[in-house]
C-alpha atoms as a PDB file:
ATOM      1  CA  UNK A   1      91.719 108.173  53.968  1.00  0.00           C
ATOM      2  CA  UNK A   2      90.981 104.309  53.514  1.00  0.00           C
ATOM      3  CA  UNK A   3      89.828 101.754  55.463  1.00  0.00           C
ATOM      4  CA  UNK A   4      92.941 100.916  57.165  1.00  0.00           C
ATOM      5  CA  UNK A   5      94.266 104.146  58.002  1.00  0.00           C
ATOM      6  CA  UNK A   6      91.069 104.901  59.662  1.00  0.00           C
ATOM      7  CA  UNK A   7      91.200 102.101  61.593  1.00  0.00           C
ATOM      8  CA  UNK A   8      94.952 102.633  62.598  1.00  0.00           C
ATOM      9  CA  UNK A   9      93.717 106.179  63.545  1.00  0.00           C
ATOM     10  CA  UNK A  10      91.221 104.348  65.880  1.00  0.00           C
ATOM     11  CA  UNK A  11      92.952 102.040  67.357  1.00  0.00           C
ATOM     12  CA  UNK A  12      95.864 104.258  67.919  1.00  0.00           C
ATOM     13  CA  UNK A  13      93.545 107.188  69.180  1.00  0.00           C
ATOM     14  CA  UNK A  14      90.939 104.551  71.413  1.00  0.00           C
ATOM     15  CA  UNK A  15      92.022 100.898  71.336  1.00  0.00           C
ATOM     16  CA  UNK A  16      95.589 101.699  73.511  1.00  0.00           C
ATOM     17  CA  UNK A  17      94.190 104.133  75.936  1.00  0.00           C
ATOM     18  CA  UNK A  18      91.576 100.945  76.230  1.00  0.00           C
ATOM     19  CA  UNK A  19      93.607  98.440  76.413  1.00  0.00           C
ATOM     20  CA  UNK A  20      95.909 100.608  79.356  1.00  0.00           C
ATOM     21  CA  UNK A  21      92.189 100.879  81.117  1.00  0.00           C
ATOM     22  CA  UNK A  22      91.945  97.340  81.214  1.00  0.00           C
ATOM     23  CA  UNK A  23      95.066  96.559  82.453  1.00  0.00           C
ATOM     24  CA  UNK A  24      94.934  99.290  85.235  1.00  0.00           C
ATOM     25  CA  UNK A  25      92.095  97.436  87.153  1.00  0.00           C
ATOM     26  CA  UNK A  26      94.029  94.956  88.106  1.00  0.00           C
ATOM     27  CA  UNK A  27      97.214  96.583  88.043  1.00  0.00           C
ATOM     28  CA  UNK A  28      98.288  95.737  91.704  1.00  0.00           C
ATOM     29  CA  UNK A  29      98.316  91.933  90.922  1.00  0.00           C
ATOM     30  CA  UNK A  30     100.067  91.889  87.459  1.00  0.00           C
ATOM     31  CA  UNK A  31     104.005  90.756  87.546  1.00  0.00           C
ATOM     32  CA  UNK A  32     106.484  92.862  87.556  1.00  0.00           C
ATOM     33  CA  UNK A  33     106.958  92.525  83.376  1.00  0.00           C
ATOM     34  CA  UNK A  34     103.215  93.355  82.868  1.00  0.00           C
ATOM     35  CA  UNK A  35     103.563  96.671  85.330  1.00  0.00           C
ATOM     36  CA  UNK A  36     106.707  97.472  83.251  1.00  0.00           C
ATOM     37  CA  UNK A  37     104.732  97.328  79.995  1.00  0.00           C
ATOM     38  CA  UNK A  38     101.752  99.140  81.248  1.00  0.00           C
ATOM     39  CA  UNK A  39     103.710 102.050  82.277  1.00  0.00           C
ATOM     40  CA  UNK A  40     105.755 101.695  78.754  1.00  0.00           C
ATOM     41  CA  UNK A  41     102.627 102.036  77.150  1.00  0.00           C
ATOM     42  CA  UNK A  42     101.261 104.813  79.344  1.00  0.00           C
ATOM     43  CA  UNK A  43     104.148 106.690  78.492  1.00  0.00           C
ATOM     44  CA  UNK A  44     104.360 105.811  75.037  1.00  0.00           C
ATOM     45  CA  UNK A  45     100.963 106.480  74.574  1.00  0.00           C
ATOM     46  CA  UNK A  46     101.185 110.107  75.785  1.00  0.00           C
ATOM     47  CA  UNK A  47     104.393 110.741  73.708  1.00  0.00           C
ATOM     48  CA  UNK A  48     102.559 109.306  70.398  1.00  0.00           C
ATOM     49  CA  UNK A  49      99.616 111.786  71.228  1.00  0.00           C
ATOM     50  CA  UNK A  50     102.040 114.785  71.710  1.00  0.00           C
ATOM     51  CA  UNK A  51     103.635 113.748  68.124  1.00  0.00           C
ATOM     52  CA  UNK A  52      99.625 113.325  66.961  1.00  0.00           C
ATOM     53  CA  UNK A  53      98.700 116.831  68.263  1.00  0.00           C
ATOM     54  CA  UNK A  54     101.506 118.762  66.971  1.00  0.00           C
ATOM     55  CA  UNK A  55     101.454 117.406  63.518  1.00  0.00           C
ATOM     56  CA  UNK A  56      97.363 118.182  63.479  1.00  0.00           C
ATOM     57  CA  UNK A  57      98.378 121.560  64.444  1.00  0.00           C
ATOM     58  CA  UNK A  58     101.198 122.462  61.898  1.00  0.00           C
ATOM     59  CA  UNK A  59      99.899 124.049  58.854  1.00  0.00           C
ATOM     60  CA  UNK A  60     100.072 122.045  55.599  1.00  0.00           C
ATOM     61  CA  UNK A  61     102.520 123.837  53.799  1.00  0.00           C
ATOM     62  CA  UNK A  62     105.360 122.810  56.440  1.00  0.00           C
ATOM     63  CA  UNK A  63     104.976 118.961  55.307  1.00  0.00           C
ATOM     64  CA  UNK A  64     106.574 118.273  51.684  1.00  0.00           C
ATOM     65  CA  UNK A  65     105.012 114.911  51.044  1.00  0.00           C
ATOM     66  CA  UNK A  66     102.141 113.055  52.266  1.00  0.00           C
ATOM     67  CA  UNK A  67     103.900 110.362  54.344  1.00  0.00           C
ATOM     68  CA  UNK A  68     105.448 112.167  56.902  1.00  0.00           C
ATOM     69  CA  UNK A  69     102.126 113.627  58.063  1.00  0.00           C
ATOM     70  CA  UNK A  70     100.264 110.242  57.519  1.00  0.00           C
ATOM     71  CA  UNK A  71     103.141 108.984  59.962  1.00  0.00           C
ATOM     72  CA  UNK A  72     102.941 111.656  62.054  1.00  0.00           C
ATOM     73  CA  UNK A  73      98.856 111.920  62.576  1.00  0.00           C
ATOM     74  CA  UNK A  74      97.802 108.271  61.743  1.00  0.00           C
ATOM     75  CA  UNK A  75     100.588 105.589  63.066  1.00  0.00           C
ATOM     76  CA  UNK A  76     102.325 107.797  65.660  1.00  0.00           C
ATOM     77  CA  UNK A  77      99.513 107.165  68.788  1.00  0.00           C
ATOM     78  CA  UNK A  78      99.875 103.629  67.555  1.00  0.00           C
ATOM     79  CA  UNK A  79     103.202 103.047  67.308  1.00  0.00           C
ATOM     80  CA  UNK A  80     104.442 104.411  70.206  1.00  0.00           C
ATOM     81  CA  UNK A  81     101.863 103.071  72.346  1.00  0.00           C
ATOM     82  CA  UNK A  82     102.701  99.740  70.874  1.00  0.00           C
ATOM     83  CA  UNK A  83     106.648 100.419  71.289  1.00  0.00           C
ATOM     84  CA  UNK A  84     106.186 101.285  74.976  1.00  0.00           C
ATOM     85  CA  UNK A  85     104.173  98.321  76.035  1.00  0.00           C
ATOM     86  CA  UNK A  86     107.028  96.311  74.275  1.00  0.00           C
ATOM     87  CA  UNK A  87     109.771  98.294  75.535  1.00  0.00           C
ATOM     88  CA  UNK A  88     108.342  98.578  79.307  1.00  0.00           C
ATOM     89  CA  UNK A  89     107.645  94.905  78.879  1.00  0.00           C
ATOM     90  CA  UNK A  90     111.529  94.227  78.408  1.00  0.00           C
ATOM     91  CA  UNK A  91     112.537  96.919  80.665  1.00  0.00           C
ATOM     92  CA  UNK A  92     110.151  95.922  83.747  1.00  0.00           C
ATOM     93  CA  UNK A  93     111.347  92.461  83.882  1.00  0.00           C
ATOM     94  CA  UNK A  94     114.647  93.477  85.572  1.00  0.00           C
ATOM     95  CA  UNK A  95     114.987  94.917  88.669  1.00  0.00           C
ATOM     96  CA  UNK A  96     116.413  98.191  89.635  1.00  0.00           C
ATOM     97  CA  UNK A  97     116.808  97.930  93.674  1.00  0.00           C
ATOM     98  CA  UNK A  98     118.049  95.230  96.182  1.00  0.00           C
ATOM     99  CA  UNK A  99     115.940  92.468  97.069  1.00  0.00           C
ATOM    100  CA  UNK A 100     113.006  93.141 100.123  1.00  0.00           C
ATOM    101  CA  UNK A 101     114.707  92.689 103.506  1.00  0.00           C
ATOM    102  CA  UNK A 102     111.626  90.997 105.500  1.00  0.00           C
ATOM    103  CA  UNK A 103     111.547  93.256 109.042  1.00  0.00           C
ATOM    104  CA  UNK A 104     111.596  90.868 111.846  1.00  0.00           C
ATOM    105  CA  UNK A 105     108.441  91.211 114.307  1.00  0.00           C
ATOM    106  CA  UNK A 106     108.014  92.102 117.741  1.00  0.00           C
ATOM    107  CA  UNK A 107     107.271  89.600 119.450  1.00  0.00           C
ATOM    108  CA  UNK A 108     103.593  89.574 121.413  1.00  0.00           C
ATOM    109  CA  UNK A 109     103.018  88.472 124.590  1.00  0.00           C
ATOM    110  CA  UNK A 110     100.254  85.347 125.033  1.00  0.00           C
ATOM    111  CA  UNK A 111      96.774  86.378 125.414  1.00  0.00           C
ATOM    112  CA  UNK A 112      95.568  85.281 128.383  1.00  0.00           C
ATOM    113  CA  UNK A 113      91.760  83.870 129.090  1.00  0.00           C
ATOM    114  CA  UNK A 114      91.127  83.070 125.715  1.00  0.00           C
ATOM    115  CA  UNK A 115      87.610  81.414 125.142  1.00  0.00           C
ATOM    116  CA  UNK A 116      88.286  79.378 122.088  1.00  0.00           C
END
């Protein structure tokens, strides 16, 4: 494995699950576009590492050439984290419902004998 596979490997194994942890801090003030591509990428993310953990899994005789399982094991996490931030991104920025109907407030009597 070279140098930039295992680095792909990394960041597709650590750097999106750590870049989804960073996000998710302050995930109740993000737009609506960024909450769309953090929950792309969440579920992206989990779909590369299902990919990841059934081609680690699969004996070697079931691959005929070495590309399909360096796709499978080494750029899948990756690229479908990547894919789902990008795709959530685009998705998120549209919305699916009505817009907010603001409820109208009972209204409160005057306190009386206020000190101010």
């Amino acid at each position: 494995m070279s140098v930039v596979e295992g680095a792909l490997l990394l960041f597709g194994i650590f750097g999106i699950p750590l870049l989804l942890l960073a996000k998710s801090h302050s995930f109740r003030h993000l737009g609506r576009r960024l909450r769309g591509a953090f929950w792309g990428g969440v579920i992206g993310y989990a779909t590369g590492i299902l990919v990841w953990g059934l081609a680690t899994i699969a004996p070697a005789e079931m691959w005929s050439s070495g590309n399909v399982r360096f796709l499978a094991v080494v750029i899948a996490p990756a690229l479908f984290g990547s894919a789902g931030l990008a795709l959530g991104a685009l998705v998120g920025n549209n919305p699916k419902r009505r817009p907010h109907r603001h409820r109208h407030k009972k209204a409160t009597r005057p306190r009386e004998n206020v000190i101010p």
